[in-house]
N, C-alpha and C. Protein backbone atom coordinates (compact mmCIF):
# COMPACT_ATOMS: atom_id res chain seq x y z
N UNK A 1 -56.46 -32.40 -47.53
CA UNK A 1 -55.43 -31.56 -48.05
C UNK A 1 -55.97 -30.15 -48.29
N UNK A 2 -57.07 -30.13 -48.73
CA UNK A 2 -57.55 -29.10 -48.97
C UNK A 2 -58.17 -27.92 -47.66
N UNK A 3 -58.15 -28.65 -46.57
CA UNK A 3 -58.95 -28.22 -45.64
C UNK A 3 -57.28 -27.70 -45.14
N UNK A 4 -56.35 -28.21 -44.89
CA UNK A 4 -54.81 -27.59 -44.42
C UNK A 4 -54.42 -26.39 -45.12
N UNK A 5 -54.64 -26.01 -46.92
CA UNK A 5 -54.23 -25.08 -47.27
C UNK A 5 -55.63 -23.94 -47.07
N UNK A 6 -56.51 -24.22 -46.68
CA UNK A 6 -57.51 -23.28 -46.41
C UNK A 6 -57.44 -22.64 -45.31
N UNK A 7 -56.76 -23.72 -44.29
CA UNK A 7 -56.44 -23.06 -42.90
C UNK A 7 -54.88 -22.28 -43.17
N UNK A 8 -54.19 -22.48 -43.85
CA UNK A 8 -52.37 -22.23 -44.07
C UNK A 8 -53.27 -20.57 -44.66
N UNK A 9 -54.04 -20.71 -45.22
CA UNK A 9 -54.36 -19.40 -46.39
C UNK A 9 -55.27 -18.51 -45.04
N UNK A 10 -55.73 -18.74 -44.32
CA UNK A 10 -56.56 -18.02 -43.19
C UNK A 10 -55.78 -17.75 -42.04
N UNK A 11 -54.72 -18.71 -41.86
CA UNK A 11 -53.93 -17.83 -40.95
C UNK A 11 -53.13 -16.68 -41.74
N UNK A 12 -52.37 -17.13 -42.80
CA UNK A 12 -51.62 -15.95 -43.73
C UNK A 12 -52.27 -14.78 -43.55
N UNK A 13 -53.48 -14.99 -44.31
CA UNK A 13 -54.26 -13.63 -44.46
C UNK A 13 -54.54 -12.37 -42.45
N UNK A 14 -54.95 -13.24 -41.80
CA UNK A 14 -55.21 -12.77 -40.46
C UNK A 14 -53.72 -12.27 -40.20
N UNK A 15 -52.64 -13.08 -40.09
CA UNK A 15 -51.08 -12.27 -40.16
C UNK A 15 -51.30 -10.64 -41.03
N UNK A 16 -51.07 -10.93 -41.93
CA UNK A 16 -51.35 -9.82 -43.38
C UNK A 16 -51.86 -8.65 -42.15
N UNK A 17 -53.04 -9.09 -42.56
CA UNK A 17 -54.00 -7.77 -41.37
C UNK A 17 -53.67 -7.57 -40.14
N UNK A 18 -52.88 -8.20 -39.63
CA UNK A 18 -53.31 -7.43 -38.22
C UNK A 18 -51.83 -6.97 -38.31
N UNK A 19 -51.24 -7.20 -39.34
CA UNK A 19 -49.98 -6.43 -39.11
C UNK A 19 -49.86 -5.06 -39.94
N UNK A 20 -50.77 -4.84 -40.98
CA UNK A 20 -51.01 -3.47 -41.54
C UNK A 20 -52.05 -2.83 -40.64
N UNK A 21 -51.93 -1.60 -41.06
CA UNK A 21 -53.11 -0.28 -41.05
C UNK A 21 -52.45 0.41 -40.11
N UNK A 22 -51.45 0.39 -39.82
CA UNK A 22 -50.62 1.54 -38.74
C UNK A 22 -49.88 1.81 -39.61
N UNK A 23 -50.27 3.70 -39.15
CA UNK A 23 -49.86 4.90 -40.06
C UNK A 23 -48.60 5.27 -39.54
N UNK A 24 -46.94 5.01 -40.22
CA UNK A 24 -46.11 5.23 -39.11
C UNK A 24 -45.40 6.74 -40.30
N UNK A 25 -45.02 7.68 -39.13
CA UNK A 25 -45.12 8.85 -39.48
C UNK A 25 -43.29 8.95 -39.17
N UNK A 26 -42.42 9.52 -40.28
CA UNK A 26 -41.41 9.79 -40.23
C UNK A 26 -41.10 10.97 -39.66
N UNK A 27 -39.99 11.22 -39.02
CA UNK A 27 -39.72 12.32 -38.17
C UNK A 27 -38.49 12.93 -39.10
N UNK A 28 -38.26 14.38 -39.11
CA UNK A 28 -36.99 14.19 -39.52
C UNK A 28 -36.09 14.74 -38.80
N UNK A 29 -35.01 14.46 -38.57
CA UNK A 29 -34.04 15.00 -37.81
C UNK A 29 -33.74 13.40 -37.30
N UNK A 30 -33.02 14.22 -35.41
CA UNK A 30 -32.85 13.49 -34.59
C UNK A 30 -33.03 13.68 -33.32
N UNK A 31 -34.04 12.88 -32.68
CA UNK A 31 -34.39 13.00 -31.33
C UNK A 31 -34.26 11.95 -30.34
N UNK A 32 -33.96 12.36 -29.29
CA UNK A 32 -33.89 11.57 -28.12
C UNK A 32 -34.87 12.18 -26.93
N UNK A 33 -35.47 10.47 -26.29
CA UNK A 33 -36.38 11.14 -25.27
C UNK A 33 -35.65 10.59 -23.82
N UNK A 34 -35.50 11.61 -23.14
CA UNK A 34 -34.39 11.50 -21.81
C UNK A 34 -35.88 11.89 -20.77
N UNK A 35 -35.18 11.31 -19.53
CA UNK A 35 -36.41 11.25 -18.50
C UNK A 35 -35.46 11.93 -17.53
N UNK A 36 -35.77 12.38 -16.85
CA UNK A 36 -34.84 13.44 -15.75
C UNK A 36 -34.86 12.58 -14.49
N UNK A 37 -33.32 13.10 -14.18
CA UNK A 37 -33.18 11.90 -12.75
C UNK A 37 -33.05 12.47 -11.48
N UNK A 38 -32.93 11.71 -10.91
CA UNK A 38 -32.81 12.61 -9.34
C UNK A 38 -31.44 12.75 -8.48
N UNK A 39 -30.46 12.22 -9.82
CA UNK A 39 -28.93 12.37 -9.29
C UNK A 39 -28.87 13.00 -8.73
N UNK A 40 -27.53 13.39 -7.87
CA UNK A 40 -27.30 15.06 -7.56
C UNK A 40 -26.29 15.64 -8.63
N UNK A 41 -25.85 16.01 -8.95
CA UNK A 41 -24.81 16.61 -10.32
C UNK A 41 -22.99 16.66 -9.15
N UNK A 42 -22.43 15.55 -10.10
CA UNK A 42 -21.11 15.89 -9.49
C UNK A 42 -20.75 16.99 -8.96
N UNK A 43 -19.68 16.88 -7.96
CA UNK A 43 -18.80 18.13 -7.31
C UNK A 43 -17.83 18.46 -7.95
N UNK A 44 -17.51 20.00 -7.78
CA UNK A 44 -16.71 20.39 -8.25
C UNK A 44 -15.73 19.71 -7.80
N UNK A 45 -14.65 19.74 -9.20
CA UNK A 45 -13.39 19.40 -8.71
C UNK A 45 -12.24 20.02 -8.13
N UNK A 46 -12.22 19.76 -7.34
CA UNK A 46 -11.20 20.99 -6.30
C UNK A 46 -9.80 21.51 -7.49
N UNK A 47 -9.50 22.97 -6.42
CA UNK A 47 -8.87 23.67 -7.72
C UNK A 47 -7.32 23.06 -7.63
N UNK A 48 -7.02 21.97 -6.78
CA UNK A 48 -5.69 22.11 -6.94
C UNK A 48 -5.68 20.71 -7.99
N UNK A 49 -6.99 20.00 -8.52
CA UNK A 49 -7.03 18.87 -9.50
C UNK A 49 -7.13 19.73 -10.68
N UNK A 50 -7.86 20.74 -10.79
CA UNK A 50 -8.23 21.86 -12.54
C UNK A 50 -6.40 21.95 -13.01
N UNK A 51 -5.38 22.01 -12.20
CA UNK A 51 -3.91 22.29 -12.61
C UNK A 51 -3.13 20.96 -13.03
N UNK A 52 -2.92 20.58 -13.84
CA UNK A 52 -2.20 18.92 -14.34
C UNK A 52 -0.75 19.00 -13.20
N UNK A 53 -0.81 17.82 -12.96
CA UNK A 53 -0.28 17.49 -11.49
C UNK A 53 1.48 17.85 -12.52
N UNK A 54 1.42 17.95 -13.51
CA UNK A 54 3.10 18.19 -13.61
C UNK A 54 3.28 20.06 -14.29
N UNK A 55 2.06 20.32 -13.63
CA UNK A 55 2.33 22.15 -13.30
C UNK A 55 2.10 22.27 -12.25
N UNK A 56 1.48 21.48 -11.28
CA UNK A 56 1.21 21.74 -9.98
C UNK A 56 2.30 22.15 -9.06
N UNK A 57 2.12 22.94 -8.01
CA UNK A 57 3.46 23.24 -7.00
C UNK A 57 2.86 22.62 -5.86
N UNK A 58 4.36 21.64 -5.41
CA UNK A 58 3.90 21.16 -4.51
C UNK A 58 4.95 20.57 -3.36
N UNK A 59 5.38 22.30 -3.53
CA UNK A 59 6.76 22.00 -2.59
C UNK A 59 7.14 21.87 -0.94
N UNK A 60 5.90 21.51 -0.50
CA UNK A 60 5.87 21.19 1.16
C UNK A 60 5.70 19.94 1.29
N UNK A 61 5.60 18.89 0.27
CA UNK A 61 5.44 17.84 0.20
C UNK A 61 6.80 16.77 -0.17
N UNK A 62 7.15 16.11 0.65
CA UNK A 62 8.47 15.46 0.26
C UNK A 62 8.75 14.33 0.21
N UNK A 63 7.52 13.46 -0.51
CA UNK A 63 7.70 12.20 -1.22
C UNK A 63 7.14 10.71 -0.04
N UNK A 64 7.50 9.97 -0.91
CA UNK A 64 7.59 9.02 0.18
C UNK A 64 8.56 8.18 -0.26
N UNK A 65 9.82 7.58 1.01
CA UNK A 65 11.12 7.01 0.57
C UNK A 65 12.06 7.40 1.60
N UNK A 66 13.16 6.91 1.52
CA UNK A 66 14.63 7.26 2.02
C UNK A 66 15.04 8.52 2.15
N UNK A 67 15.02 9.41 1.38
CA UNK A 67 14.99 10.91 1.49
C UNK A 67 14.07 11.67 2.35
N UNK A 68 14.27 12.10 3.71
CA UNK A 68 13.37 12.70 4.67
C UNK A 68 13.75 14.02 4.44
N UNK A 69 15.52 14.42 4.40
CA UNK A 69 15.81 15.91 4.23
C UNK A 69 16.55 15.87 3.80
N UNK A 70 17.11 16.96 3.23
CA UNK A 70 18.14 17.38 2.42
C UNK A 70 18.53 18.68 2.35
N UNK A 71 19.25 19.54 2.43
CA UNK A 71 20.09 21.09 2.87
C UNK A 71 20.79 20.92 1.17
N UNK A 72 20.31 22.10 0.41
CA UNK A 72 21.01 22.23 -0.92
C UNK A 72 22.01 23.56 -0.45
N UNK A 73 22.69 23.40 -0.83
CA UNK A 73 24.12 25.01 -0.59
C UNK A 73 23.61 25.96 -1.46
N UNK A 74 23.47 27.53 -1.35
CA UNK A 74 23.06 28.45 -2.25
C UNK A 74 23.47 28.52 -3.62
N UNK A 75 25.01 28.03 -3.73
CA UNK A 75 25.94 27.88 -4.89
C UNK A 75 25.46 26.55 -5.46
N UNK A 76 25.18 26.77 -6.80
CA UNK A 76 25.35 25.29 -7.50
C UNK A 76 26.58 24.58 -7.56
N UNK A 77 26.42 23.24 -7.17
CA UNK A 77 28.02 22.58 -7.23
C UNK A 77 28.36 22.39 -8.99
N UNK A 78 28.90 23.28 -9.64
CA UNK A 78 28.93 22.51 -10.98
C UNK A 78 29.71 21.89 -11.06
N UNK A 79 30.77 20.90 -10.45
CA UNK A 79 31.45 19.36 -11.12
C UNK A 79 30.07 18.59 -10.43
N UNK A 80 29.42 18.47 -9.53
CA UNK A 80 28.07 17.49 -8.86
C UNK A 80 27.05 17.84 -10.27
N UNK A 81 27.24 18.94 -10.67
CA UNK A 81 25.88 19.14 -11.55
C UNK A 81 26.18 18.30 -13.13
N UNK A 82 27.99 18.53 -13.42
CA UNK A 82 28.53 18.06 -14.94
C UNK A 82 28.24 16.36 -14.67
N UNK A 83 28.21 16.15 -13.44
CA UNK A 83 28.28 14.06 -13.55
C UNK A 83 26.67 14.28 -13.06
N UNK A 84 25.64 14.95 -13.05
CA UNK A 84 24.48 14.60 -12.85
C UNK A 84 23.97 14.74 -14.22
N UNK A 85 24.50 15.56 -15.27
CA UNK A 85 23.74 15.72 -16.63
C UNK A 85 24.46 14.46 -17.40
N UNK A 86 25.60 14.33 -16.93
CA UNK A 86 25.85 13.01 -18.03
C UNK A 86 25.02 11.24 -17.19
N UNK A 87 24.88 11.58 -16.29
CA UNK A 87 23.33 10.23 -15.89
C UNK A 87 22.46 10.66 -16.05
N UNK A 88 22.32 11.32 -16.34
CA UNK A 88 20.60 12.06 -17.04
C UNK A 88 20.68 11.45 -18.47
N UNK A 89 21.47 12.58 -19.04
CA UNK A 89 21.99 11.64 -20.64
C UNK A 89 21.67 10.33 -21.03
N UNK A 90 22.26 9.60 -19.89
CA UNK A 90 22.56 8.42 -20.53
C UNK A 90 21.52 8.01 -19.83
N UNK A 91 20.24 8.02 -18.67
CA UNK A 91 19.27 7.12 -18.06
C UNK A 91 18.08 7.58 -18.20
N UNK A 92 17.97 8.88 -18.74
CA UNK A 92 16.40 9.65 -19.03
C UNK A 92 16.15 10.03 -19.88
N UNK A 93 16.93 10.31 -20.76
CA UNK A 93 16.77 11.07 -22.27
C UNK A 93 15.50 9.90 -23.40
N UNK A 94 15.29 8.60 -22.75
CA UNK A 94 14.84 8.20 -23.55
C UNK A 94 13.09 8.62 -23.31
N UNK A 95 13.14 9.13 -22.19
CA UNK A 95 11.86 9.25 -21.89
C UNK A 95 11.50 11.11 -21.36
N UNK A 96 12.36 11.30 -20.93
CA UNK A 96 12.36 12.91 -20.61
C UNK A 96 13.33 13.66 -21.61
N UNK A 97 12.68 14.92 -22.25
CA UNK A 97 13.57 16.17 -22.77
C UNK A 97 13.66 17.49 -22.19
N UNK A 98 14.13 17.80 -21.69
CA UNK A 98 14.25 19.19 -21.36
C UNK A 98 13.62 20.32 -21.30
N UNK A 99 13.15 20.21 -22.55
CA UNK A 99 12.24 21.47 -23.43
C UNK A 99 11.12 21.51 -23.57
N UNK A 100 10.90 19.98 -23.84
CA UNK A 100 9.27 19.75 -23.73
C UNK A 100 8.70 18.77 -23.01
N UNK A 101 7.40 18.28 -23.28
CA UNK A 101 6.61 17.09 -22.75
C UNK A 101 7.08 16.38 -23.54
N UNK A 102 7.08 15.18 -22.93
CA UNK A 102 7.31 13.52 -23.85
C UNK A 102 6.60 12.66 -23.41
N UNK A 103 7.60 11.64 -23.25
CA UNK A 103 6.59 10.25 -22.34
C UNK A 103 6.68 10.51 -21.37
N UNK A 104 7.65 11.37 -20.45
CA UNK A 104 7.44 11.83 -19.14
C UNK A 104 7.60 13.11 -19.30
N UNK A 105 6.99 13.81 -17.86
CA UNK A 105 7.56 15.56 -17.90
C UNK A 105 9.07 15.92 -18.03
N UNK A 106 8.68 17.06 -18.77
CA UNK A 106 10.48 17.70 -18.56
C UNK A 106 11.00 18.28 -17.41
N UNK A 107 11.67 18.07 -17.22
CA UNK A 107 12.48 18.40 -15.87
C UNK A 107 12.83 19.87 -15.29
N UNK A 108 12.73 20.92 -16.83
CA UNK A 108 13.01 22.39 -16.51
C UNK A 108 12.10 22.59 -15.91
N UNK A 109 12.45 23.50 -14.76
CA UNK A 109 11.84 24.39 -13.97
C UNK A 109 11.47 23.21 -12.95
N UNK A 110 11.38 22.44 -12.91
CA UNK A 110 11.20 21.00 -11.72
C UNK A 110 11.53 21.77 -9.98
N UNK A 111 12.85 22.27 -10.22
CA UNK A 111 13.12 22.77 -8.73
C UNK A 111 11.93 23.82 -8.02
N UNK A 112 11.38 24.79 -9.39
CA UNK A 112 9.96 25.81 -8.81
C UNK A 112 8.84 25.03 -8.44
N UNK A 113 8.51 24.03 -8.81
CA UNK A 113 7.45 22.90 -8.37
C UNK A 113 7.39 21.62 -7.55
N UNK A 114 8.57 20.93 -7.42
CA UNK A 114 8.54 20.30 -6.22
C UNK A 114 10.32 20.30 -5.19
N UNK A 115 9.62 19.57 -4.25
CA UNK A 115 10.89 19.80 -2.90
C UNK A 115 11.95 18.99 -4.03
N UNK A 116 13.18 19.30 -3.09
CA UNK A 116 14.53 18.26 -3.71
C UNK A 116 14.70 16.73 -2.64
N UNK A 117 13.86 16.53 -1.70
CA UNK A 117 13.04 14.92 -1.36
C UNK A 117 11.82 14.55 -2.36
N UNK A 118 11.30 15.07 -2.21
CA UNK A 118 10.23 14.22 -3.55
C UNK A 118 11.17 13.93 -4.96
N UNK A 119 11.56 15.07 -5.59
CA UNK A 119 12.26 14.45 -6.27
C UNK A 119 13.21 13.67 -6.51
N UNK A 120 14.39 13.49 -5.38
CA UNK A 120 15.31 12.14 -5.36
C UNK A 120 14.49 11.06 -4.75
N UNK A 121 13.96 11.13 -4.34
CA UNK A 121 12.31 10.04 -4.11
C UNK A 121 11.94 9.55 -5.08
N UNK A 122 11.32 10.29 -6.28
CA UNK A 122 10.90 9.53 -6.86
C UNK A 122 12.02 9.15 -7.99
N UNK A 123 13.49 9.53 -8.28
CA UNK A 123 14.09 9.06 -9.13
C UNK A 123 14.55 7.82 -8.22
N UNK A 124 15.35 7.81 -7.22
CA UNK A 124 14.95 6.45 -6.47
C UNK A 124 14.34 5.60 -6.50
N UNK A 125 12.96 5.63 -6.40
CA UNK A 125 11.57 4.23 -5.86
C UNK A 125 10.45 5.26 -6.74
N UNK A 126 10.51 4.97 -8.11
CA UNK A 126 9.43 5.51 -8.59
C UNK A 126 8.11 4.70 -8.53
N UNK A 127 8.25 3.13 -8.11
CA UNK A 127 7.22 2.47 -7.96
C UNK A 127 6.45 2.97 -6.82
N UNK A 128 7.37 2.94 -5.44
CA UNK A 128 6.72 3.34 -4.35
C UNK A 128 5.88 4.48 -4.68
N UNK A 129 6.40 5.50 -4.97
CA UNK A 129 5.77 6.84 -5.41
C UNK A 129 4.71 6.67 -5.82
N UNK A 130 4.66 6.31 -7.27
CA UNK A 130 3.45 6.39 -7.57
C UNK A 130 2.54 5.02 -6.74
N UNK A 131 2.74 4.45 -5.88
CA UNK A 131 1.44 3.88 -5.24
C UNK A 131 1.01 4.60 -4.20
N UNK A 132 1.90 5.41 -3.35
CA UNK A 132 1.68 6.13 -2.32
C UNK A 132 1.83 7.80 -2.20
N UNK A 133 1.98 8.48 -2.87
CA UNK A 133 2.50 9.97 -3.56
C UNK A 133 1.01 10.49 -4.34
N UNK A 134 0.30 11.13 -3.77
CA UNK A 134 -1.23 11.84 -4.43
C UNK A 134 -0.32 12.58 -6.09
N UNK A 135 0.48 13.27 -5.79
CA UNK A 135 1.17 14.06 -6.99
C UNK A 135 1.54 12.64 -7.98
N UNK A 136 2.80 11.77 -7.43
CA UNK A 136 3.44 10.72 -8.37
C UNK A 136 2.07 10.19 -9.14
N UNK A 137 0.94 9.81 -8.27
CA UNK A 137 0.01 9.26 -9.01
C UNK A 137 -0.71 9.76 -10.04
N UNK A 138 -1.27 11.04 -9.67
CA UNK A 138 -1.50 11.95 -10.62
C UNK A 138 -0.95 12.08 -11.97
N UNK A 139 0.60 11.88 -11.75
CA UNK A 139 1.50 12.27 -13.20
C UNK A 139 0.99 11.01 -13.38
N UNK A 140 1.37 9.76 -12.85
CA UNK A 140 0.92 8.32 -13.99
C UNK A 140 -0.36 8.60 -14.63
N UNK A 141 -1.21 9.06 -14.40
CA UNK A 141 -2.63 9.35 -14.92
C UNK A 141 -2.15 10.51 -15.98
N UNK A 142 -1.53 11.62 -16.15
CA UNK A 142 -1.47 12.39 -16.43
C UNK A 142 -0.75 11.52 -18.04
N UNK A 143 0.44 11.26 -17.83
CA UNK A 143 1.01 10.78 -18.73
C UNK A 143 0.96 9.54 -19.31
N UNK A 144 -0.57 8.94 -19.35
CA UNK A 144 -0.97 7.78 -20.10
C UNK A 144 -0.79 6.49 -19.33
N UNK A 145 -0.18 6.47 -18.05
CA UNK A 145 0.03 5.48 -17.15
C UNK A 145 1.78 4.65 -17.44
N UNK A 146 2.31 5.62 -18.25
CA UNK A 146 3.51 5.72 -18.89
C UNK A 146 4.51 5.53 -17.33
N UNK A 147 4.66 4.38 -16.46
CA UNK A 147 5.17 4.62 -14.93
C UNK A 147 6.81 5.29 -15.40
N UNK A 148 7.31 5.59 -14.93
CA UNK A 148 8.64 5.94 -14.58
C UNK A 148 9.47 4.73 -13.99
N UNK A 149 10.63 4.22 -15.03
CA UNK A 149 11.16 3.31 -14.78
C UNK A 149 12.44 3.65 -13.52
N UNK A 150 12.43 2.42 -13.31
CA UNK A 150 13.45 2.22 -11.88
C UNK A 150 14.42 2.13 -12.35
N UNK A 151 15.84 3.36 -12.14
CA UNK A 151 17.21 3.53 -12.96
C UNK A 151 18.37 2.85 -11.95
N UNK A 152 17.77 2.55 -10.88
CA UNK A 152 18.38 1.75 -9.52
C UNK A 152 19.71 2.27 -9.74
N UNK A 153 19.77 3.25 -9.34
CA UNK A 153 20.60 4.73 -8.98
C UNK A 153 21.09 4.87 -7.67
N UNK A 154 22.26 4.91 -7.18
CA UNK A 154 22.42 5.35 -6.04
C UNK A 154 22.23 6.80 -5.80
N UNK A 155 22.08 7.04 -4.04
CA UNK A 155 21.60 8.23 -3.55
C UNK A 155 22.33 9.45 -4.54
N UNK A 156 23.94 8.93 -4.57
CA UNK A 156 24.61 10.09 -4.58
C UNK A 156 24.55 10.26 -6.53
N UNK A 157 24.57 9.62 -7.22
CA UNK A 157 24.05 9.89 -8.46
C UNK A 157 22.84 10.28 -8.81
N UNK A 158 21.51 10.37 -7.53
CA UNK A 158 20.46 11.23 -7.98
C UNK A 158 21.23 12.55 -7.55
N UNK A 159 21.37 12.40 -6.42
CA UNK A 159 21.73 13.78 -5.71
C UNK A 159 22.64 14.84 -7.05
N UNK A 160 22.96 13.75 -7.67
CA UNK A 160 23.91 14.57 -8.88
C UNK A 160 23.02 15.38 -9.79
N UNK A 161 21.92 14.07 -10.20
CA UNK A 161 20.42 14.66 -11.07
C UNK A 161 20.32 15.93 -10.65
N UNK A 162 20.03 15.99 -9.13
CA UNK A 162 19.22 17.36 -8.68
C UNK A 162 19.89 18.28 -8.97
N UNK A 163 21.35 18.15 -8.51
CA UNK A 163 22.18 19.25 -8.95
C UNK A 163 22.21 20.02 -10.31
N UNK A 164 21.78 18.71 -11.42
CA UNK A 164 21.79 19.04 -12.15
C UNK A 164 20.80 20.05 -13.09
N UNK A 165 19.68 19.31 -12.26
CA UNK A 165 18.33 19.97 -12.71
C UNK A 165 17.91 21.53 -11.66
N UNK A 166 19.13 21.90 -10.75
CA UNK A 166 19.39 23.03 -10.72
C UNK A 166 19.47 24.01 -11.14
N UNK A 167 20.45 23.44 -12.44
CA UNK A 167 21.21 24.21 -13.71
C UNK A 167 19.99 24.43 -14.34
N UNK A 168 19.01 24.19 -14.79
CA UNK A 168 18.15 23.99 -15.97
C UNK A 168 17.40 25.44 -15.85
């Protein structure tokens, strides 16, 4: 018995020691030690990504969908434009305002930034869009991945939208 706590007491002690006598020296602050790599440093991002895709102009581009062309008349139709703001009203307001950003972009000024095919495009088949549309996709990224719901709208009640968002 005695020979077990003599050995229990000689290993203890050898622990003890060989784990003291290092002088550990406090630093103060905060440092990090970084080793340099041989990445190459990302590319710039081209300038038409530096502009958020719902300021971007991108009116030579006309969607992808049912809408290939479309001829707008110089005159705004306003009875086409009065039944395009009341389906706006009642199918976008919960997600688009006018005036500002929301859960989706606002629609003013829409006609200076994209064609009038992309846009009845994407009020049409906003799914398609954003899987195949560089811009549609962009806005899903842009706006939290917030997609744009499908108002399964006929042609001629977007066509009203546009009219409407003429007016704006």
């Amino acid at each position: 018995m005695k020979i077990i706590i003599r050995s229990l007491a000689i290993v203890f002690s050898t622990l003890l020691l060989s784990c003291g006598g290092k002088d550990e020296k406090k630093k103060d602050g905060f440092s990090v030690d970084r080793e340099k790599t041989t990445e190459k440093p990302m590319e710039a991002v081209p300038e038409s990504d530096a502009v958020p895709a719902s300021q971007r102009i991108t009116l030579d581009e006309k969607g992808v969908g049912q809408i290939k062309d479309i001829t707008l008349d110089p005159e705004i139709n306003m009875e086409m434009a009065t039944k395009g703001e009341a389906i706006y009203k009642t199918n976008c307001t919960a997600c688009h305002k006018i005036d500002k950003r929301f859960i989706g972009p606002s629609p003013k000024g829409i006609m200076e930034r994209r064609s009038p095919e992309w846009i009845m495009n994407m009020i049409l088949d906003p799914k398609l869009m954003t899987e195949q549309d560089r811009c549609a996709k962009d806005l899903l990224i842009e706006f939290n991945g917030a997609a744009m719901a499908n108002q399964n709208l006929t042609v001629e009640e977007t066509r009203a939208i546009l009219e409407y968002f003429r007016t704006l």
